[in-house]
Structures are given as structure tokens and as C-alpha cells.
PDB file of N, CA and C in Angstrom:
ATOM      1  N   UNK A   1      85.861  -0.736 -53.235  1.00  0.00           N
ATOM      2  CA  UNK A   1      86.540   0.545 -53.107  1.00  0.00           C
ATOM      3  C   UNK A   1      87.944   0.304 -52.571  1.00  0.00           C
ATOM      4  N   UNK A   2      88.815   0.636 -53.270  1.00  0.00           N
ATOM      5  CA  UNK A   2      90.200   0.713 -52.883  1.00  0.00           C
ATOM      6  C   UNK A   2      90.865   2.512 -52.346  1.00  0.00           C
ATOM      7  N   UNK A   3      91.228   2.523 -51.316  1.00  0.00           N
ATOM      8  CA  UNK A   3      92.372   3.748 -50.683  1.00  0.00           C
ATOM      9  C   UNK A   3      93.651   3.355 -50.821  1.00  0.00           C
ATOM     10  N   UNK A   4      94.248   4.411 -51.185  1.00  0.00           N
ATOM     11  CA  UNK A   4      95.898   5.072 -51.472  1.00  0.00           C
ATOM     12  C   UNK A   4      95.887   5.776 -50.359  1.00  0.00           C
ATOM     13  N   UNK A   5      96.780   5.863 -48.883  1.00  0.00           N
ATOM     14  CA  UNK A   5      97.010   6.839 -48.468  1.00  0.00           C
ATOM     15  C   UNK A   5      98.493   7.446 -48.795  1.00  0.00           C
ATOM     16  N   UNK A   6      98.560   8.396 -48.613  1.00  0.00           N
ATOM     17  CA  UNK A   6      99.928   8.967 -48.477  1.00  0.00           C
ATOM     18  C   UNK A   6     100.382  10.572 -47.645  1.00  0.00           C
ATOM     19  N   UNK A   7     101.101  10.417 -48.030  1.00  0.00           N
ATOM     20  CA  UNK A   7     102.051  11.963 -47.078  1.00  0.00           C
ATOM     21  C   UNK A   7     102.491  12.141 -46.040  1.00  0.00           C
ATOM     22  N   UNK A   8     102.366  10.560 -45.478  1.00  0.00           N
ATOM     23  CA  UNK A   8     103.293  11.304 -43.979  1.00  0.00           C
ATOM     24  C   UNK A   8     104.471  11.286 -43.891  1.00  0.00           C
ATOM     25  N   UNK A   9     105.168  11.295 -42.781  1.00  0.00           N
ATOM     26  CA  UNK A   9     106.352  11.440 -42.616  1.00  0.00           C
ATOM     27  C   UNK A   9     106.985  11.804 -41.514  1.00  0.00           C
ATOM     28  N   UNK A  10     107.725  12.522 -40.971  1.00  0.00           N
ATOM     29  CA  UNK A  10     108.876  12.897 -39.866  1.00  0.00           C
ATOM     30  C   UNK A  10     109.094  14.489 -39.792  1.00  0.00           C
ATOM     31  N   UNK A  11     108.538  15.280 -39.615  1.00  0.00           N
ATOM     32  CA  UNK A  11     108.044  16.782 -38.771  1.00  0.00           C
ATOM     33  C   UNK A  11     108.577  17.074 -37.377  1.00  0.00           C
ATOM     34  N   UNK A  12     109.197  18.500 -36.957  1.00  0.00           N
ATOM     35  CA  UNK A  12     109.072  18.576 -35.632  1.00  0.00           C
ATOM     36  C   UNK A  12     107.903  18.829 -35.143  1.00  0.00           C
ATOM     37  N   UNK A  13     107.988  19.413 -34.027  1.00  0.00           N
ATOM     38  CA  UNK A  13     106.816  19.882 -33.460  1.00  0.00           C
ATOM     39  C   UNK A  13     106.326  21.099 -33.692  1.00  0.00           C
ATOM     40  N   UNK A  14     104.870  21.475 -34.293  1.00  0.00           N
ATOM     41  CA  UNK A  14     105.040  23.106 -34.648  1.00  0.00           C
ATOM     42  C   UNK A  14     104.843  22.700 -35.935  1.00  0.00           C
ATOM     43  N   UNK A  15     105.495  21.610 -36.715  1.00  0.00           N
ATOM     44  CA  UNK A  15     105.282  21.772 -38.131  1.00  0.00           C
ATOM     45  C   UNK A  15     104.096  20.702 -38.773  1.00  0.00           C
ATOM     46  N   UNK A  16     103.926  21.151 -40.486  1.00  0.00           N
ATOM     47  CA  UNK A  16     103.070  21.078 -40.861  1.00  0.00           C
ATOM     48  C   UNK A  16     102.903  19.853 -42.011  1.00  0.00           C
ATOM     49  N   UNK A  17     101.879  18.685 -42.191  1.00  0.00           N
ATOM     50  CA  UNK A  17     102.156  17.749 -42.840  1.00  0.00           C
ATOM     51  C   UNK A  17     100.791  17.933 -43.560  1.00  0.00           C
ATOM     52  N   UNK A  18     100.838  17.238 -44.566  1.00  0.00           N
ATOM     53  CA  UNK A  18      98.905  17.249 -45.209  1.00  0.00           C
ATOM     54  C   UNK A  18      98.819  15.665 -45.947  1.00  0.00           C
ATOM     55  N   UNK A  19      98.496  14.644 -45.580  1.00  0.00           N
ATOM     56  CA  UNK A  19      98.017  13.565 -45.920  1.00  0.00           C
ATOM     57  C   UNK A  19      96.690  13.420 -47.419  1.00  0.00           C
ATOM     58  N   UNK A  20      96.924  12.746 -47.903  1.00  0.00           N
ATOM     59  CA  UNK A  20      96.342  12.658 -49.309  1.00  0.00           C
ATOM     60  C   UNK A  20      95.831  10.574 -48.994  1.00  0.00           C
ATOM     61  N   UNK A  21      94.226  11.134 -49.514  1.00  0.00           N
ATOM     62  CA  UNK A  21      93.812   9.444 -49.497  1.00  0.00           C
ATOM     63  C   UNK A  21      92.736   9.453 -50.906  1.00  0.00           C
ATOM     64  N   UNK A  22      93.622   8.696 -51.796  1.00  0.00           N
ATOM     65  CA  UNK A  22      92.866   8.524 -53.236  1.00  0.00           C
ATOM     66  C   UNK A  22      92.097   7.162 -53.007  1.00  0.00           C
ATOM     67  N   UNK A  23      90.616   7.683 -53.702  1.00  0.00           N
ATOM     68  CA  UNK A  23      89.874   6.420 -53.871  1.00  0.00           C
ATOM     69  C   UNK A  23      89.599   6.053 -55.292  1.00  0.00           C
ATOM     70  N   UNK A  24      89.405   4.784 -55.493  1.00  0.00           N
ATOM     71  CA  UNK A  24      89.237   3.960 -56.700  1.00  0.00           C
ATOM     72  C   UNK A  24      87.953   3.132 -56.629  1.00  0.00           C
ATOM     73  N   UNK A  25      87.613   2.729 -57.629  1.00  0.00           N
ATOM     74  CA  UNK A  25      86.748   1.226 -57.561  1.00  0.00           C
ATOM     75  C   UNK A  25      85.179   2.153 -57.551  1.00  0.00           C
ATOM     76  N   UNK A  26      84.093   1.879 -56.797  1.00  0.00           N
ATOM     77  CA  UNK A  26      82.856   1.822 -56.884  1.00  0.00           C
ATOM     78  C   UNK A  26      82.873   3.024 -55.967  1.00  0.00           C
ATOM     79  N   UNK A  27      83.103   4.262 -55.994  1.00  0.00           N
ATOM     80  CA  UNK A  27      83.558   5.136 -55.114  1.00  0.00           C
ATOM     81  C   UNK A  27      82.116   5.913 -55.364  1.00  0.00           C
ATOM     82  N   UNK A  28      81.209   5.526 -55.863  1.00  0.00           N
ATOM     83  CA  UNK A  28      79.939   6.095 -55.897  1.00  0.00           C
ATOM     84  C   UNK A  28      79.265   5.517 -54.563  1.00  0.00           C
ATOM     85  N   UNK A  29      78.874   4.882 -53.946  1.00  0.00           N
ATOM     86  CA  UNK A  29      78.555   3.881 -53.021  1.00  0.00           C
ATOM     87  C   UNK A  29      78.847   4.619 -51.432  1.00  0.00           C
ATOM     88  N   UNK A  30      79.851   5.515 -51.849  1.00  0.00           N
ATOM     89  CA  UNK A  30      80.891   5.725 -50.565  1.00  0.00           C
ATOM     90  C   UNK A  30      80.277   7.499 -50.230  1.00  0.00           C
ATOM     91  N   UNK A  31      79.878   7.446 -48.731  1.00  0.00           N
ATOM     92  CA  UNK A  31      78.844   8.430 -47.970  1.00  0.00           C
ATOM     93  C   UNK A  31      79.624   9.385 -47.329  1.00  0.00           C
ATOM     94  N   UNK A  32      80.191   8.830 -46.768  1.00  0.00           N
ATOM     95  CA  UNK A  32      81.870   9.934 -46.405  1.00  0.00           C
ATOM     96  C   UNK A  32      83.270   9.109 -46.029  1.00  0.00           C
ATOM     97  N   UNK A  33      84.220   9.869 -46.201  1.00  0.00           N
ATOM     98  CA  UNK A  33      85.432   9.321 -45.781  1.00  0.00           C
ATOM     99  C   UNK A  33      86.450   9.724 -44.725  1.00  0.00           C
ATOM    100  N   UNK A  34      87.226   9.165 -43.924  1.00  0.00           N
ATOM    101  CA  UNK A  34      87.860   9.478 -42.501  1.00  0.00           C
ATOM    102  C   UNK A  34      89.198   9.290 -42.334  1.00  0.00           C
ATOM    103  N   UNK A  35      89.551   9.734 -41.462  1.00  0.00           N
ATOM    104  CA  UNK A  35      90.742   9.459 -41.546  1.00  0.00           C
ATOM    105  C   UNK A  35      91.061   9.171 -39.476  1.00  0.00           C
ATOM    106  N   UNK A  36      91.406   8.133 -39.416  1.00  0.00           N
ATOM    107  CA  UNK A  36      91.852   7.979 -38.263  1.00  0.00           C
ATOM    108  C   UNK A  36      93.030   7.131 -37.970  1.00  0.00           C
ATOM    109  N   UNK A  37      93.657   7.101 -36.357  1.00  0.00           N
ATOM    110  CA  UNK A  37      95.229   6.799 -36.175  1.00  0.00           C
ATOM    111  C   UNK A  37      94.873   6.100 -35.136  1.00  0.00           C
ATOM    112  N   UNK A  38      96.387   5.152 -35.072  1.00  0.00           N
ATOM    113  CA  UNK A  38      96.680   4.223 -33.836  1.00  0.00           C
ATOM    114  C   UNK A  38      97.679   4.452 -33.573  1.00  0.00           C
ATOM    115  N   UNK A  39      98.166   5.159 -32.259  1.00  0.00           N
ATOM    116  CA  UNK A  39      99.589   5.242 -32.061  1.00  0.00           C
ATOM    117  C   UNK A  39     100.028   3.832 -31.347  1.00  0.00           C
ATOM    118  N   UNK A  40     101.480   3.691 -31.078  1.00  0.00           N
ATOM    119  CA  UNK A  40     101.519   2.291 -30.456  1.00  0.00           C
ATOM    120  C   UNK A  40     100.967   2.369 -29.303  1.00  0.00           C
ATOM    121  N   UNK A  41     100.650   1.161 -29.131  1.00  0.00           N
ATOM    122  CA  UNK A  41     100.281   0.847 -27.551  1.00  0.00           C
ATOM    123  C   UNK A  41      99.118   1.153 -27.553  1.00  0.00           C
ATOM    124  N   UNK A  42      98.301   1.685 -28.337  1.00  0.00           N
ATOM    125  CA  UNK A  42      97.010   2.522 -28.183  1.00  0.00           C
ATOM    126  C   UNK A  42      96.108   2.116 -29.369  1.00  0.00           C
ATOM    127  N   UNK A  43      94.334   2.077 -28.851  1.00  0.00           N
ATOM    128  CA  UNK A  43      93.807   1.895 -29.700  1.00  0.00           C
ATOM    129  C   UNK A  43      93.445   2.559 -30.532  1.00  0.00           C
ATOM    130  N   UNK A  44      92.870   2.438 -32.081  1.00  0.00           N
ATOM    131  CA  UNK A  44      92.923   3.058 -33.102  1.00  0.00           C
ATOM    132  C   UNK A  44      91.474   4.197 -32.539  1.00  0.00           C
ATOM    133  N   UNK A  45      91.400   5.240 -33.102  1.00  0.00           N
ATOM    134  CA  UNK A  45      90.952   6.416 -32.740  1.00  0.00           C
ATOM    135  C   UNK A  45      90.684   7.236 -33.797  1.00  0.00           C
ATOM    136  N   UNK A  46      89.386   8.064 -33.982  1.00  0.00           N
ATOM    137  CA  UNK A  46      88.611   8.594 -34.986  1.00  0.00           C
ATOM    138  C   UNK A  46      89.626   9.847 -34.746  1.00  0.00           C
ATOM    139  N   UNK A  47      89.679  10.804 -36.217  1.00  0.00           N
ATOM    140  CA  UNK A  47      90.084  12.193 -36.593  1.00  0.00           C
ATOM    141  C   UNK A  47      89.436  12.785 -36.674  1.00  0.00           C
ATOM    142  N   UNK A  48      88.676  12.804 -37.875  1.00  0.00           N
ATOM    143  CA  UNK A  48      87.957  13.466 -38.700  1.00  0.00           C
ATOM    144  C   UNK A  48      87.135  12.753 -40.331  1.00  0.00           C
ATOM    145  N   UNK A  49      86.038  13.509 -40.236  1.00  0.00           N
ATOM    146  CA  UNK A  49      85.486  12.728 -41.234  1.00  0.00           C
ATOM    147  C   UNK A  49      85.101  14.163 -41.941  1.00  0.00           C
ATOM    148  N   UNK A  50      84.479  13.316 -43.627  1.00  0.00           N
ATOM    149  CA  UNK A  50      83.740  14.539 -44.648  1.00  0.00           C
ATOM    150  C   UNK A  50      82.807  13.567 -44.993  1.00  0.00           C
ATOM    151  N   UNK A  51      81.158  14.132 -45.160  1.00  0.00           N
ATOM    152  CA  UNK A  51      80.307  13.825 -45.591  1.00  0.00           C
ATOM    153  C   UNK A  51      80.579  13.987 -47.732  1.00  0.00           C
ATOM    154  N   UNK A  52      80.611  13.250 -48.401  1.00  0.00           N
ATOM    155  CA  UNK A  52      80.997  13.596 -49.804  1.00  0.00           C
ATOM    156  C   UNK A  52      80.068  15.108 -50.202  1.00  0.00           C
ATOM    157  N   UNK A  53      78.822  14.142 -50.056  1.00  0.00           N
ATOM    158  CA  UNK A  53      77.420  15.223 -50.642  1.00  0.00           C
ATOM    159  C   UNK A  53      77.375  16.777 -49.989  1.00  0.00           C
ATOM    160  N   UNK A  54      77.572  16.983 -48.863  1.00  0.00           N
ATOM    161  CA  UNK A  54      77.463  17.947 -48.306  1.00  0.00           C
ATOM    162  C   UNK A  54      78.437  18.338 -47.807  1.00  0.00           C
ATOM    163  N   UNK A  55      79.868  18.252 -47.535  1.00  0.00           N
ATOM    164  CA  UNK A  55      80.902  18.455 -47.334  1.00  0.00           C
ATOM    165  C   UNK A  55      80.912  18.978 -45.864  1.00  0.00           C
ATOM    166  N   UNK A  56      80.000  18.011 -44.881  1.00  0.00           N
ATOM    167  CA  UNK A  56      80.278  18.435 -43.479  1.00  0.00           C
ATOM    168  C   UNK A  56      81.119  17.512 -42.905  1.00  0.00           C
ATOM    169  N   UNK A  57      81.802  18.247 -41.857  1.00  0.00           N
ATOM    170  CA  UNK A  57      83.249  17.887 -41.838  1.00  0.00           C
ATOM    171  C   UNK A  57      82.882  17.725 -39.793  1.00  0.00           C
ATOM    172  N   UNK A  58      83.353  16.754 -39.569  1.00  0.00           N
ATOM    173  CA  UNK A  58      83.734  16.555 -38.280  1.00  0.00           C
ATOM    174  C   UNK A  58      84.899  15.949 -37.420  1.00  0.00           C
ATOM    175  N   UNK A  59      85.430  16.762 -36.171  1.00  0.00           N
ATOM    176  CA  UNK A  59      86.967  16.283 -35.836  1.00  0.00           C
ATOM    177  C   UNK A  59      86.687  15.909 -34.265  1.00  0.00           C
ATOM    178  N   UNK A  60      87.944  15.156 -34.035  1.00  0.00           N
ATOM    179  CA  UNK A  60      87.805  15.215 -32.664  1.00  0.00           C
ATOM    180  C   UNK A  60      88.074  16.090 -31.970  1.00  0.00           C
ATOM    181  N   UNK A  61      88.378  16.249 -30.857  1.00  0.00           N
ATOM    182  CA  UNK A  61      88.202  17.492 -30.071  1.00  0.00           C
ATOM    183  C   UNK A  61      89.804  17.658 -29.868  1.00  0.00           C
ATOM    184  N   UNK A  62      90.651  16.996 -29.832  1.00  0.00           N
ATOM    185  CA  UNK A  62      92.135  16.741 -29.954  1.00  0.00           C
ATOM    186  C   UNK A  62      92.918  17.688 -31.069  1.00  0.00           C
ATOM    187  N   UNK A  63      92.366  17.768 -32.141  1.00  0.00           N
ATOM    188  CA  UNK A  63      92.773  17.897 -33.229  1.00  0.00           C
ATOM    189  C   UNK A  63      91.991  19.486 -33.969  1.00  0.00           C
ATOM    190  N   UNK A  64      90.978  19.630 -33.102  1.00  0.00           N
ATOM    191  CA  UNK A  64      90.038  20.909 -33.936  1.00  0.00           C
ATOM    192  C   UNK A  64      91.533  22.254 -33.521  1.00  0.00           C
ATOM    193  N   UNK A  65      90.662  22.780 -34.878  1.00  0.00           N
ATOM    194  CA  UNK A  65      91.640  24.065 -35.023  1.00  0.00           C
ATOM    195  C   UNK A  65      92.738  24.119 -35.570  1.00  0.00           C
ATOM    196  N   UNK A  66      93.452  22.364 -35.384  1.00  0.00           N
ATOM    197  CA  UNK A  66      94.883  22.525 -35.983  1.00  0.00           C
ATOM    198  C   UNK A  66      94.446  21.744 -37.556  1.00  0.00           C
ATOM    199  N   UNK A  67      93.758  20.685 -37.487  1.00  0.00           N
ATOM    200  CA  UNK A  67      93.693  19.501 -38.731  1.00  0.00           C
ATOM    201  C   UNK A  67      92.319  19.911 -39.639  1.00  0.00           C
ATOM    202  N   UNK A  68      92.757  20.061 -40.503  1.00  0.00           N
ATOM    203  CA  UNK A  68      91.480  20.526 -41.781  1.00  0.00           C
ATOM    204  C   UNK A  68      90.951  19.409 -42.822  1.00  0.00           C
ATOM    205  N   UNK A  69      89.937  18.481 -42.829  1.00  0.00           N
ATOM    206  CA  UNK A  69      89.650  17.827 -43.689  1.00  0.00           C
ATOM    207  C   UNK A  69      89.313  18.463 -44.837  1.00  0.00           C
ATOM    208  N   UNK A  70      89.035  17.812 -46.263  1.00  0.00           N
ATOM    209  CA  UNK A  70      88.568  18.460 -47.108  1.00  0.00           C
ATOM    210  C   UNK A  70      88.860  17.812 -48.546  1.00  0.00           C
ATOM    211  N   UNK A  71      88.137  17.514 -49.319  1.00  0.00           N
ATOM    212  CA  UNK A  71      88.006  16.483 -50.740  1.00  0.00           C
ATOM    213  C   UNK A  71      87.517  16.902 -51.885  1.00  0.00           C
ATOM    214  N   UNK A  72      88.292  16.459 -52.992  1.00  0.00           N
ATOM    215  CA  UNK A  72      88.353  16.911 -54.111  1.00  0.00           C
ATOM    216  C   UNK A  72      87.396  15.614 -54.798  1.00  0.00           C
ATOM    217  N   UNK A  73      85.890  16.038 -55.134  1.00  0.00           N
ATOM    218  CA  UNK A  73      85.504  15.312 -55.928  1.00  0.00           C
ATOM    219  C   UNK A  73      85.622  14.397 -57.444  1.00  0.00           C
ATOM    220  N   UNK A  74      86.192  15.547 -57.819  1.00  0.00           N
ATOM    221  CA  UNK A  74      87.094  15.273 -58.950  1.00  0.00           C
ATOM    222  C   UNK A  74      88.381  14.069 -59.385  1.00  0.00           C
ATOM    223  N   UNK A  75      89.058  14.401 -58.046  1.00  0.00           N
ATOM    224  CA  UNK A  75      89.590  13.602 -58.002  1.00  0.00           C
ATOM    225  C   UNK A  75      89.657  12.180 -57.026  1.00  0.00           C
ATOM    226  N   UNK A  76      88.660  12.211 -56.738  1.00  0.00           N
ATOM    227  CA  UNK A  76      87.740  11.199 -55.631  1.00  0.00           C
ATOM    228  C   UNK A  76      89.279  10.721 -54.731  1.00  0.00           C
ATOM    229  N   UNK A  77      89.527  11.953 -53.784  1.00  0.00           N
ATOM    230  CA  UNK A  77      90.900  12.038 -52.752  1.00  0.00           C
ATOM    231  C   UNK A  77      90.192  12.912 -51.943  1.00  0.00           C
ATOM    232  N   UNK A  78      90.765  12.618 -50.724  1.00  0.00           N
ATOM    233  CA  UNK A  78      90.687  13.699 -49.679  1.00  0.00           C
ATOM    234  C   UNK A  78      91.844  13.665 -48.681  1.00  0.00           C
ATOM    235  N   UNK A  79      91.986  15.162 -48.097  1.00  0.00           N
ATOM    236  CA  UNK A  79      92.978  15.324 -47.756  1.00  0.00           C
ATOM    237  C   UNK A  79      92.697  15.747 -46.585  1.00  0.00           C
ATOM    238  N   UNK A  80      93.753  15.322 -45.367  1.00  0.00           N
ATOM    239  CA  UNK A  80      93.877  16.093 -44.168  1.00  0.00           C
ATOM    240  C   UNK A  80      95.323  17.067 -43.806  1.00  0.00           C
ATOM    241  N   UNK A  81      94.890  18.230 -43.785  1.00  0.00           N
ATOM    242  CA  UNK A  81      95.956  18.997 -43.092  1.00  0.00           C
ATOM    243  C   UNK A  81      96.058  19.408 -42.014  1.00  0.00           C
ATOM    244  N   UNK A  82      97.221  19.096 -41.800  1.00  0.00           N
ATOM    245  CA  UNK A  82      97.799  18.792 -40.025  1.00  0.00           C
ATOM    246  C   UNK A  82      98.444  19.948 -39.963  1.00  0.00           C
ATOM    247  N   UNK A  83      98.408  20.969 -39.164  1.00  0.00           N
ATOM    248  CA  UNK A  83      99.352  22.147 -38.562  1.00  0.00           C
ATOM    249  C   UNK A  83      99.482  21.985 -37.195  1.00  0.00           C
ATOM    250  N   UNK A  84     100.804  22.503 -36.761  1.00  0.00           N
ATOM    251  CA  UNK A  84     100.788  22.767 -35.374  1.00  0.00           C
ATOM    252  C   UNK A  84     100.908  21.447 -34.928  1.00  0.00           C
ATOM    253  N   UNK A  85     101.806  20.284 -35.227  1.00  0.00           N
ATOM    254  CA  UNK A  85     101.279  18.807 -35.546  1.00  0.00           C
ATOM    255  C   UNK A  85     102.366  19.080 -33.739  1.00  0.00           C
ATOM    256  N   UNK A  86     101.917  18.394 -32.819  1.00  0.00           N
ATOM    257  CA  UNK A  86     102.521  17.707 -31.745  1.00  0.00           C
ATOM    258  C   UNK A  86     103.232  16.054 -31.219  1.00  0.00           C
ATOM    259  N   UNK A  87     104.244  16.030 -30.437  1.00  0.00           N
ATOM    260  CA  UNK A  87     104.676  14.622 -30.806  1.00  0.00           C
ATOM    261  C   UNK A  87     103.246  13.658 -29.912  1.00  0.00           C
ATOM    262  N   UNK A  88     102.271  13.794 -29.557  1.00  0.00           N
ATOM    263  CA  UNK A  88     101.345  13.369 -29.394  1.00  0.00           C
ATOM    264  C   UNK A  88     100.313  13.002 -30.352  1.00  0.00           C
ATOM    265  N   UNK A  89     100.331  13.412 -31.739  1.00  0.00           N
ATOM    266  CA  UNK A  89      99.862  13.823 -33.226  1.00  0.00           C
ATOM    267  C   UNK A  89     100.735  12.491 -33.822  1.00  0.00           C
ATOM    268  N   UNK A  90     102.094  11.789 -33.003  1.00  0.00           N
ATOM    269  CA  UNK A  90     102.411  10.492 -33.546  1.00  0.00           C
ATOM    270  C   UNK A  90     101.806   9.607 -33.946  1.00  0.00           C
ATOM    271  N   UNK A  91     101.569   8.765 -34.952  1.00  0.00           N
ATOM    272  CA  UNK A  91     100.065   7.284 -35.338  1.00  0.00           C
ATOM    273  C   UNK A  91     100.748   7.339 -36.631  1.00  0.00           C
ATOM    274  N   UNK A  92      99.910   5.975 -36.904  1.00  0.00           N
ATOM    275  CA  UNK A  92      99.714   5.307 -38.399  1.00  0.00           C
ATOM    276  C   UNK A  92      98.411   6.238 -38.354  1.00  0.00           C
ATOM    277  N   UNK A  93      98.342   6.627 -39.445  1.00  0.00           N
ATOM    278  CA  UNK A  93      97.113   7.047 -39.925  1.00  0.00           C
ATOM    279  C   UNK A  93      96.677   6.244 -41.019  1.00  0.00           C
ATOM    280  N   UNK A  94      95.248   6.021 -40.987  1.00  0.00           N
ATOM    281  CA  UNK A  94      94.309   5.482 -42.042  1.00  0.00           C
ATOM    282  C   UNK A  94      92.946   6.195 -42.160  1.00  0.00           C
ATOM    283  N   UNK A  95      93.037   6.139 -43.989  1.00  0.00           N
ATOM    284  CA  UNK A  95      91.824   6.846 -44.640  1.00  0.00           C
ATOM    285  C   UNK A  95      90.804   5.072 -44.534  1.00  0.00           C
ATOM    286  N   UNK A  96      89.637   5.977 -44.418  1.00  0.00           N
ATOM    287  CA  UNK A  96      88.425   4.657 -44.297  1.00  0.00           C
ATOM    288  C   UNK A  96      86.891   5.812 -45.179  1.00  0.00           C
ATOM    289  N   UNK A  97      86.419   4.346 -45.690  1.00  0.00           N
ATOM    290  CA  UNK A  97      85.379   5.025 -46.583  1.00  0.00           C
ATOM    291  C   UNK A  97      83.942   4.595 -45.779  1.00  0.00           C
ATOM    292  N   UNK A  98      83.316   5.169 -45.635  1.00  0.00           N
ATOM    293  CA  UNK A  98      81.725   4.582 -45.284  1.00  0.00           C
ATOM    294  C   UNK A  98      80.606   4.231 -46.043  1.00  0.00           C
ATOM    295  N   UNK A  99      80.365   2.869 -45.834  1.00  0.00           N
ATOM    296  CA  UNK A  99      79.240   2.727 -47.011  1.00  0.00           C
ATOM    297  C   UNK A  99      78.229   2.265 -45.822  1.00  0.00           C
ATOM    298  N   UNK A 100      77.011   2.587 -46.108  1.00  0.00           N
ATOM    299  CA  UNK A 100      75.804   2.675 -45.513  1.00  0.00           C
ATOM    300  C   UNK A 100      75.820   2.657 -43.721  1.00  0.00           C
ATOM    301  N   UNK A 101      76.517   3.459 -43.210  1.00  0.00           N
ATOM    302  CA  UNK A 101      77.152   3.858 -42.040  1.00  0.00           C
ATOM    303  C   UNK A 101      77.731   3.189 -41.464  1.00  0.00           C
ATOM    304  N   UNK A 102      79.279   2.322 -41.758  1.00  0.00           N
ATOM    305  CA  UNK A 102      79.958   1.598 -41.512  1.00  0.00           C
ATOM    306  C   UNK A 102      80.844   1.903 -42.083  1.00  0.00           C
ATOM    307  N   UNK A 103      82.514   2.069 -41.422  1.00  0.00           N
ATOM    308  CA  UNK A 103      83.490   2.040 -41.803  1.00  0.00           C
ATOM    309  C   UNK A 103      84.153   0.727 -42.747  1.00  0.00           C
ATOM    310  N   UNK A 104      83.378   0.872 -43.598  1.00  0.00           N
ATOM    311  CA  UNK A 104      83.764  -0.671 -44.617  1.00  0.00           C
ATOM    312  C   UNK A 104      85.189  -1.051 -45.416  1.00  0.00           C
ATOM    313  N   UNK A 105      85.660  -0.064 -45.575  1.00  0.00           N
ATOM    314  CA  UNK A 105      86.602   0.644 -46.752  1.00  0.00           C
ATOM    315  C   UNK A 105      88.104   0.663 -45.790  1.00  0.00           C
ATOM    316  N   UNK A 106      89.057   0.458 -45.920  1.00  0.00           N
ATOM    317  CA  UNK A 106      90.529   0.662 -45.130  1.00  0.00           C
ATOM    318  C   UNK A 106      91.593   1.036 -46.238  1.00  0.00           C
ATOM    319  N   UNK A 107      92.552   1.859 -45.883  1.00  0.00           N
ATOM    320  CA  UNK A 107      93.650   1.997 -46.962  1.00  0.00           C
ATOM    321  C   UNK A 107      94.826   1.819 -45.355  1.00  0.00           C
ATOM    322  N   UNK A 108      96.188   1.374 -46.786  1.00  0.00           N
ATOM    323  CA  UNK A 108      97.174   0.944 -46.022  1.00  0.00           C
ATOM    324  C   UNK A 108      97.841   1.402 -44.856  1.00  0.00           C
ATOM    325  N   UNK A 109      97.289   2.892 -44.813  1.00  0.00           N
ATOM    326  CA  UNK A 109      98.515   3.484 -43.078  1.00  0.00           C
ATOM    327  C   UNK A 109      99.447   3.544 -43.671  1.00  0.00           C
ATOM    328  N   UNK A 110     100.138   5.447 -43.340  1.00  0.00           N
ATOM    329  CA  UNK A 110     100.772   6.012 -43.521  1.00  0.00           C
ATOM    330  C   UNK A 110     101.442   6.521 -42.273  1.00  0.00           C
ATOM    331  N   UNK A 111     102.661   6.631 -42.068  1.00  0.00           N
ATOM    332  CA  UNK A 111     103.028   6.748 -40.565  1.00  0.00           C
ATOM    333  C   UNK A 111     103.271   8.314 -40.806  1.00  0.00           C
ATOM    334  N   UNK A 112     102.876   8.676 -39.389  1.00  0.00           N
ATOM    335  CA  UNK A 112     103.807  10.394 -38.959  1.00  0.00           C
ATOM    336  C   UNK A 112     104.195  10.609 -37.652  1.00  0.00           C
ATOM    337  N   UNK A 113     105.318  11.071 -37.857  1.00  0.00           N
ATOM    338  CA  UNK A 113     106.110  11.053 -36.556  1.00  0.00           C
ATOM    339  C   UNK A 113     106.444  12.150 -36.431  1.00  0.00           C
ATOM    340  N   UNK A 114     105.944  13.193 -34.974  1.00  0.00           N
ATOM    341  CA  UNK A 114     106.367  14.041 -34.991  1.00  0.00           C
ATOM    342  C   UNK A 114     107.633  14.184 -33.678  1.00  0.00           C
ATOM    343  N   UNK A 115     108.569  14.995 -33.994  1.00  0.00           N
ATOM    344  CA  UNK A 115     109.538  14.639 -33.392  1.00  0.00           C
ATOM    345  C   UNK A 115     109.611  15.950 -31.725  1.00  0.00           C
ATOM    346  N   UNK A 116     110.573  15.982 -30.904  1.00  0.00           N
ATOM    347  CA  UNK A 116     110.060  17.329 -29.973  1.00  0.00           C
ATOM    348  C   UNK A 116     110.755  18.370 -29.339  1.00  0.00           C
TER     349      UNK A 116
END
């Protein structure tokens, strides 16, 4: 399984970004997908995940209310939207796929910087 992430970028504070992570390859295999960040200095840290089959969605407690997971089967991508993004909301973000409950799967990190 290969990830594409994309969409981040450079936002103030208050504003709104939505990240896109396309999957390829054996993407049948794959149980849900996540998206989590490492800001510098800091260790990498869970977001949010989507179950494929059932589309249950879980965030951290940091992020509920503002960041919306959510995936297009179709186009075997899922997307996170960030509102209300804070310069604390700064990280590389990476989409990760799970195969048999293990984060097995990594795509390249997409940076977002929010500014304040």
C-alpha cells in the first residue's frame, strides 16, 4: 500500500486547511486509516482515525470539534479537515494505513504551519 499525502500549507490562526491522503496498491487489506503529526521537538502523536467498513471515526481530544475525518471509498483517499486550525495545530502530518491492527502503511508528511 502506497499514501499520497497532500494539502498543507501556511494558514493563520482561525483558518481553515483540509489535507487529502490517496491510497494505492493492495488497499483492500487496509482496516482503517489515520492521520497523525510531529511537531518539532515533539513526539509523533495520533489525530484521528476512520474505520473503512464502518466509517467510525475517532480524534484526539485536542482536535475534537475543530478536525473532521472522512473517506471517499471510491476514491480510496481520505481527508482531514482542519478548522479553527491554532499555531499549536503546527506538525508534519502523516496519513498511515492499518493492516491487521498495526500502523503498517506511512505516506510522506505534509507540513502545516499555522501562523498567530
Amino acid at each position: 500500500v502506497q499514501l499520497q499525502a497532500s494539502g498543507g500549507g501556511l494558514v493563520q490562526a482561525g483558518g481553515s486547511l483540509r489535507l487529502s491522503c490517496a491510497a494505492s496498491g493492495r488497499t483492500n487489506s487496509v482496516y482503517a486509516t489515520g492521520w497523525f503529526r510531529q511537531a518539532p521537538g515533539k513526539e509523533r502523536e495520533f489525530v484521528a482515525r476512520i474505520r473503512w467498513s464502518s466509517k467510525i471515526t475517532y480524534y484526539t481530544d485536542s482536535v475534537k470539534g475543530r478536525f473532521t475525518i472522512s473517506g471517499d471509498n471510491a476514491k480510496n483517499t481520505v481527508y482531514l479537515q482542519m478548522n479553527s486550525l491554532k499555531p499549536e495545530d503546527t506538525a508534519i502530518y502523516y496519513c498511515a494505513a492499518n493492516n491487521a491492527g498495526s500502523w503498517e502503511y506511512w505516506g510522506q508528511g505534509t507540513q502545516v504551519t499555522v501562523s498567530s
